[in-house]
Protein backbone atom coordinates (compact mmCIF):
# COMPACT_ATOMS: atom_id res chain seq x y z
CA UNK A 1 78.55 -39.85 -105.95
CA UNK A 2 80.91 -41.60 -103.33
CA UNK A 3 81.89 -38.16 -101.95
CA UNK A 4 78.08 -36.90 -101.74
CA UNK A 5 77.38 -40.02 -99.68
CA UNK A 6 80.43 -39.51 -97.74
CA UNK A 7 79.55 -35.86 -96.98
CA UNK A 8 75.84 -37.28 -95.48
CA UNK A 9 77.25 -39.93 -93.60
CA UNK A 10 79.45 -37.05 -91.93
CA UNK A 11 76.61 -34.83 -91.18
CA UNK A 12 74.15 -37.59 -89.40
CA UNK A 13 77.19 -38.33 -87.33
CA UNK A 14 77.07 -34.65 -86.35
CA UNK A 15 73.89 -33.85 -85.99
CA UNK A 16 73.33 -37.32 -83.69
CA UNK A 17 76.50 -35.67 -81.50
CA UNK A 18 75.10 -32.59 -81.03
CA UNK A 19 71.62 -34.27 -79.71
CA UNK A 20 73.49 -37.07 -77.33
CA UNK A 21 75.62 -34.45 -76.02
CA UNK A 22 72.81 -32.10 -75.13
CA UNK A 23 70.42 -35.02 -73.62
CA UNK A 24 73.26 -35.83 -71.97
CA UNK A 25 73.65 -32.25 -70.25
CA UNK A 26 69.99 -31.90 -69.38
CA UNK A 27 70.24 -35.24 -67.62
CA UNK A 28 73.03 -33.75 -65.21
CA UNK A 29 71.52 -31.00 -64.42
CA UNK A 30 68.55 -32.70 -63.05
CA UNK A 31 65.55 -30.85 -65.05
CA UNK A 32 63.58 -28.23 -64.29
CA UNK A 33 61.69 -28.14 -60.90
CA UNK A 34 58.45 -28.61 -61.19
CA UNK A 35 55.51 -26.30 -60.31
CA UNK A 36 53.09 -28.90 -59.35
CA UNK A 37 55.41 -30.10 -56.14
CA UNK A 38 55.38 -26.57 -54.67
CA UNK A 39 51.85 -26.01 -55.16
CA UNK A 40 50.35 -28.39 -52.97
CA UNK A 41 52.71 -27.76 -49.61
CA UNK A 42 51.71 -24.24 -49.69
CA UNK A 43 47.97 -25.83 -49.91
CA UNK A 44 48.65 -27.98 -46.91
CA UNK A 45 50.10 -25.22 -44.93
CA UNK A 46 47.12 -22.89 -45.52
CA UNK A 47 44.81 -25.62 -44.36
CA UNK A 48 46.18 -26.33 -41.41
CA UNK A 49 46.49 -23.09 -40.09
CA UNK A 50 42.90 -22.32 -40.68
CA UNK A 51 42.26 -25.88 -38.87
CA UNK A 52 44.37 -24.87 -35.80
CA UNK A 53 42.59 -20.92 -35.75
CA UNK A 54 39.51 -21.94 -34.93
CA UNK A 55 40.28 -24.20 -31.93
CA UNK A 56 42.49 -21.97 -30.43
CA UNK A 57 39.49 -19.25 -30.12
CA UNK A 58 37.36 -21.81 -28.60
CA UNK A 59 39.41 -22.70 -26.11
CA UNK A 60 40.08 -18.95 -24.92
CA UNK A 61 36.09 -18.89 -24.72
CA UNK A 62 35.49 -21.67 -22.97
CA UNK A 63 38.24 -20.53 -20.34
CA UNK A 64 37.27 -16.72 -20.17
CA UNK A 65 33.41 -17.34 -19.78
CA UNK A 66 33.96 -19.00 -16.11
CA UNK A 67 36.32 -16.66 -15.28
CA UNK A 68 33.69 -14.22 -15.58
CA UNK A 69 31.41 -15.78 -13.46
CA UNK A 70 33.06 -16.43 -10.90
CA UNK A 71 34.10 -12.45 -10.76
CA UNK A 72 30.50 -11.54 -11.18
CA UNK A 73 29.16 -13.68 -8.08
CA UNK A 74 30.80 -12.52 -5.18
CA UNK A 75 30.33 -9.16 -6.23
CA UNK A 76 26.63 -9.50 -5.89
CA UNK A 77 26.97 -11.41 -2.77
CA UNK A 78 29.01 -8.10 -0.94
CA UNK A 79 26.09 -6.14 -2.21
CA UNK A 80 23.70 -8.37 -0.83
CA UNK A 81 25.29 -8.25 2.87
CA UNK A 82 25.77 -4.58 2.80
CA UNK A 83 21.97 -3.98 1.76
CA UNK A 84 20.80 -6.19 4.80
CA UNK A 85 23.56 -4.77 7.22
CA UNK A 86 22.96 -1.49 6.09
CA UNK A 87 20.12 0.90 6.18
CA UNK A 88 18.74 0.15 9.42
CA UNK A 89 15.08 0.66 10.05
CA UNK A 90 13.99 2.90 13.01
CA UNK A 91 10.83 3.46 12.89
CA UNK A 92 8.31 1.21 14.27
CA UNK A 93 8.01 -1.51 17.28
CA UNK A 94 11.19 -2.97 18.90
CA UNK A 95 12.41 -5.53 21.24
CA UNK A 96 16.26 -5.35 23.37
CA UNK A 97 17.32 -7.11 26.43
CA UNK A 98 18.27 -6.03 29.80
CA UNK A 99 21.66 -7.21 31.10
CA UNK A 100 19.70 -9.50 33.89
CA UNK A 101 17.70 -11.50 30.35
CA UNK A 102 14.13 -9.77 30.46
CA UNK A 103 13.07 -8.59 27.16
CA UNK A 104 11.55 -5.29 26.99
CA UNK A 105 9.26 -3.64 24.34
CA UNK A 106 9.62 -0.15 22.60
CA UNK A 107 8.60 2.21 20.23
CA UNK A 108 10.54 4.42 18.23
CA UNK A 109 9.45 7.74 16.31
CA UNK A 110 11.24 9.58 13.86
CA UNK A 111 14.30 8.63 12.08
CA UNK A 112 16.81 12.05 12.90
CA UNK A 113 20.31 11.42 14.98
CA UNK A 114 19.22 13.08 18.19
CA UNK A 115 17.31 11.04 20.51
CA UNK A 116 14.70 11.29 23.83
CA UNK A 117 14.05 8.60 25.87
CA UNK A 118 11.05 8.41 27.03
CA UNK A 119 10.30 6.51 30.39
CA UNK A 120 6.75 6.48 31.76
CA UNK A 121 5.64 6.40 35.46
CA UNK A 122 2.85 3.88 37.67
CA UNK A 123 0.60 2.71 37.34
CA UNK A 124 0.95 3.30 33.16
CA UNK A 125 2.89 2.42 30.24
CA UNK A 126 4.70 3.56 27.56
CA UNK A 127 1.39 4.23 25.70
CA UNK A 128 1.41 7.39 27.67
CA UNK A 129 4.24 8.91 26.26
CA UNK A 130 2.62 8.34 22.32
CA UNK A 131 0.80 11.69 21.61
CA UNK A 132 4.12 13.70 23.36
CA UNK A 133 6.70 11.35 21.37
CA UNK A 134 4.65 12.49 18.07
CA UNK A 135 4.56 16.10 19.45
CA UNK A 136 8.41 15.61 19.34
CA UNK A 137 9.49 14.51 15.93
CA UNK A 138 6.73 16.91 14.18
CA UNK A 139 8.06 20.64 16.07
CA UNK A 140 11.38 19.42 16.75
CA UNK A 141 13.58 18.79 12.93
CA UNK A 142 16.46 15.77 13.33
CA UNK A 143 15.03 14.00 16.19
CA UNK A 144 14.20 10.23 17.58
CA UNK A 145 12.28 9.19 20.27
CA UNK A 146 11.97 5.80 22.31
CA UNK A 147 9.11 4.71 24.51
CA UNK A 148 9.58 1.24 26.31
CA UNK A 149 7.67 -0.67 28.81
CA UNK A 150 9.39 -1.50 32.05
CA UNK A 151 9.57 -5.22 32.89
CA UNK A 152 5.90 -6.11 33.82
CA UNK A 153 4.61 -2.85 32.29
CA UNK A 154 2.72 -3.54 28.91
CA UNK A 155 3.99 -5.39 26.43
CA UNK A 156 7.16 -5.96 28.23
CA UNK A 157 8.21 -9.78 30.15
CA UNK A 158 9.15 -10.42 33.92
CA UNK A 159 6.80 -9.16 36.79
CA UNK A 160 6.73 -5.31 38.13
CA UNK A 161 10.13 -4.27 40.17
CA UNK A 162 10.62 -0.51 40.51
CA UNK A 163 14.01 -1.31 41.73
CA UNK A 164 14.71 -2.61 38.31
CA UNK A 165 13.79 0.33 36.46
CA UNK A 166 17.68 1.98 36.38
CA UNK A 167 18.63 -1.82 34.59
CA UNK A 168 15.47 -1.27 31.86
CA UNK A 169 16.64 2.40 31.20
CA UNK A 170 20.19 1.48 30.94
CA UNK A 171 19.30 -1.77 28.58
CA UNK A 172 17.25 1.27 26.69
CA UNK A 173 19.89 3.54 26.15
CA UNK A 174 22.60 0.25 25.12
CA UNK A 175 19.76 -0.34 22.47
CA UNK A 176 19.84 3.14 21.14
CA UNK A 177 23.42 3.16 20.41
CA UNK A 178 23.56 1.16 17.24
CA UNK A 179 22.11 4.20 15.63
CA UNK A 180 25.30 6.27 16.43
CA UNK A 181 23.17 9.13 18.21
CA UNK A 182 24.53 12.70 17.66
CA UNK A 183 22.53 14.03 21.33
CA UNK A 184 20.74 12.06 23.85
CA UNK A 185 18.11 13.02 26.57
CA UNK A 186 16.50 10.92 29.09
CA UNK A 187 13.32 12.46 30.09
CA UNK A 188 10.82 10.47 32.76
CA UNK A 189 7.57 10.77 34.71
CA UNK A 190 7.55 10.00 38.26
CA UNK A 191 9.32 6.78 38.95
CA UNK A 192 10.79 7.43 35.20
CA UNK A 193 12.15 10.47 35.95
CA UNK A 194 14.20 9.12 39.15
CA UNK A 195 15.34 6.02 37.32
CA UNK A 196 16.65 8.74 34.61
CA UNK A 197 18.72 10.83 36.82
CA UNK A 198 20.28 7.39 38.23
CA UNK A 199 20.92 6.08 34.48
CA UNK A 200 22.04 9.76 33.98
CA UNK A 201 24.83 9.56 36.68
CA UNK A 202 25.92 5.55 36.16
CA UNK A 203 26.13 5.61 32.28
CA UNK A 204 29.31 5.67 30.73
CA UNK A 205 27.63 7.06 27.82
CA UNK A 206 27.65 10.92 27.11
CA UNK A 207 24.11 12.51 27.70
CA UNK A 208 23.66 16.01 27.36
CA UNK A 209 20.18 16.62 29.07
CA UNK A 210 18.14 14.80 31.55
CA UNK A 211 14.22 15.82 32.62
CA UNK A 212 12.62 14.56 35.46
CA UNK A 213 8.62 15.45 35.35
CA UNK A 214 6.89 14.73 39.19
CA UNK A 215 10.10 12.95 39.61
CA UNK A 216 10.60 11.84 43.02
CA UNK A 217 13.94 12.24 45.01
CA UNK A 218 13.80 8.57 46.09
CA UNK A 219 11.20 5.55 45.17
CA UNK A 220 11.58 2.34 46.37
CA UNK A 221 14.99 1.63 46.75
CA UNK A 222 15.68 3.96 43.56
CA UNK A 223 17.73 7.19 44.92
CA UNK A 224 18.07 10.23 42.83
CA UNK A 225 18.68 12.85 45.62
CA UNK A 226 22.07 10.59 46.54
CA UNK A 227 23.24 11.25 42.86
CA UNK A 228 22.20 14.55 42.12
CA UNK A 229 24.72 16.84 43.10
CA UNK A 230 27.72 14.88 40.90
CA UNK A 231 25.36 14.44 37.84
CA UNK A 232 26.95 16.74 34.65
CA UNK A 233 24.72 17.06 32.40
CA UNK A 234 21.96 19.44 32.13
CA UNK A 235 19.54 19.22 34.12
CA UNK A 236 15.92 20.10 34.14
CA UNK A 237 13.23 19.76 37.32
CA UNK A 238 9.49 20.20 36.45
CA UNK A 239 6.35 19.70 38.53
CA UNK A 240 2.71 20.85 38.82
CA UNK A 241 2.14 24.01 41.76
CA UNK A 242 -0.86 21.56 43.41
CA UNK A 243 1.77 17.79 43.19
CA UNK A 244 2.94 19.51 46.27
CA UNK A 245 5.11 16.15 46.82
CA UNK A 246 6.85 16.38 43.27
CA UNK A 247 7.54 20.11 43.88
CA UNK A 248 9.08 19.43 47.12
CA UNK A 249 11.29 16.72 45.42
CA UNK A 250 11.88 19.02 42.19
CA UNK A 251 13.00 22.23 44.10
CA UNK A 252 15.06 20.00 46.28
CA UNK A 253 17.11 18.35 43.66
CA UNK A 254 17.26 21.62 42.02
CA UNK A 255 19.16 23.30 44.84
CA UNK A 256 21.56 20.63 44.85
CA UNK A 257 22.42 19.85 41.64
CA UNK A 258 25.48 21.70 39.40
CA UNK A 259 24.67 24.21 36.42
CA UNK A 260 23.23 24.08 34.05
CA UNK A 261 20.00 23.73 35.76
CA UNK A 262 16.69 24.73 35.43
CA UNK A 263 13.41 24.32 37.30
CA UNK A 264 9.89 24.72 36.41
CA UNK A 265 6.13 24.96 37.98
CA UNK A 266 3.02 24.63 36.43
CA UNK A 267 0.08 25.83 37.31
CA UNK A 268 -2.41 22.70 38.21
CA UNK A 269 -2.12 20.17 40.00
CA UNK A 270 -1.64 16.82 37.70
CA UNK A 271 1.13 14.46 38.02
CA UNK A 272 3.17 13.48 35.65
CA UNK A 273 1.72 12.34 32.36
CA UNK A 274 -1.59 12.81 33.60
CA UNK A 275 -1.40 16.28 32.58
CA UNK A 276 -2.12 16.00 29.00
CA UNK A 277 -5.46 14.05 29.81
CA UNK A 278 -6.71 16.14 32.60
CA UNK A 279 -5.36 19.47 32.04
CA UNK A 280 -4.58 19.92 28.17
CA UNK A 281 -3.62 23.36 28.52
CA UNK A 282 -1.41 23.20 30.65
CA UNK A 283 0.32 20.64 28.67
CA UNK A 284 1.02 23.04 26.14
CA UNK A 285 2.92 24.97 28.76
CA UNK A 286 4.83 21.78 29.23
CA UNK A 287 6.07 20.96 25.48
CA UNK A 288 7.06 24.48 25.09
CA UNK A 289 9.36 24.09 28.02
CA UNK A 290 10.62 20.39 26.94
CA UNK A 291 11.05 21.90 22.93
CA UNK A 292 13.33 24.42 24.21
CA UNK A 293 14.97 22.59 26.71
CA UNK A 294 15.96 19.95 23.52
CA UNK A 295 16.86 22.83 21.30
């Protein structure tokens, strides 16, 4: 019986070893980690990155959307400018300025790169010169044509001065040359055809035909028969057989002038752009001379 107790008493002591001496092992090692601290820093990670997502796309909008703008406007500003710089209208009534400040009125017909100049003769206008300037543009492919009034001629300022008329030609031809003309011809009646053999010789600009119609070698201060034999480009001389003064003056000029040259008499006796209201025939004769004279 004492033995049996004995042999009890031994095992407890054993068994209660064995327990303190694993507790005791545990407690060094610290214990197992636990799950439930990981799990929530991986929670507060995934939150804040979706947090800080979000606000860093709205803040490349917001910066790209005025960049865009502010591209987009000056671009249709430069298209703007070029559209009103560009594209220039011919067609239609115009106004230019002589050198001396007297603002002239014109006309111009046709929208082509070669150009006539039309200048009329006294007593009339440039209205004179309509039905031929129409003539022009319809038989003659690629061309322009410009009427004016001399100052104190129709719809033109200052008072009458025939000794002007080489300044309103010249201000005339300046106008013209914003349209980059391929050719240019000066072609005048009377008075206009002196002033365009002056203009002819003086101009610095390249003309490559001039036509004097009842032209006279010298009017009022305005001398074409000084000029003529220095003036380069061709030339062309026409009067009616009965304008016994402009043929006197045409075959003149003719004689002394340079090739190429060319002279012409119609029959009739009308003076300059009289012709095509008194003798409508006859001005028939006339544009077929002037078409091939341009071509």
């Amino acid at each position: 019986m004492f033995k049996k107790n004995k042999l009890k008493i031994l095992m407890v002591t054993v068994i209660s070893f064995c327990f303190l001496f694993t507790f005791s092992l545990v407690a060094a090692c610290g214990g197992p980690i636990s799950t439930e601290e990981v799990y929530p820093a991986e929670e507060t990670i995934d939150v804040e990155m979706e947090e800080e997502e979000p606000e860093a796309l709205e803040e490349e909008t917001q910066e790209e959307i005025p960049e865009e703008e502010v591209m987009e406007e000056p671009e249709e500003e430069v298209i703007e400018e070029e559209a009103e710089e560009g594209g220039l209208v011919k067609e239609g009534e115009v106004t230019f300025m002589t050198e001396d400040g007297i603002e002239l009125n014109g006309n111009i017909f046709g929208s082509g790169d070669k150009w006539v100049i039309l200048s009329h003769m006294y007593p009339t206008d440039q209205t004179s010169w309509f039905d031929f300037a129409e003539m022009i543009i319809l038989k003659e492919d690629g061309y322009s044509v410009l009427t004016y009034d001399f100052r104190g001629y129709g719809k033109s300022g200052g008072t009458q001065d025939v000794s002007k008329t080489v300044i309103d030609l010249t201000a005339a031809l300046e106008y013209i040359k914003q349209y980059d003309p391929e050719l240019i011809y000066l072609m005048g009646a009377s008075m206009g055809g002196t002033a365009s053999i002056v203009v002819a010789y003086e101009s610095f600009i390249t003309l490559d035909g001039v036509i004097s119609f009842s032209g006279p070698g010298e009017f009022e201060g305005v001398s074409a028969i000084s000029v003529i034999g220095d003036l380069i480009p061709a030339k062309l001389f026409i009067a009616s057989q009965g304008d016994e003064g402009a043929v006197s003056s045409a075959t003149e000029m003719y004689e002394m002038s340079m090739e190429p040259k060319q002279l012409e008499i119609l029959d009739g006796s009308s003076h300059g752009t009289f012709i095509f209201a008194e003798e409508p025939e006859i001005a028939e004769r006339l544009e077929e001379i002037i078409l091939f004279f341009l071509y």
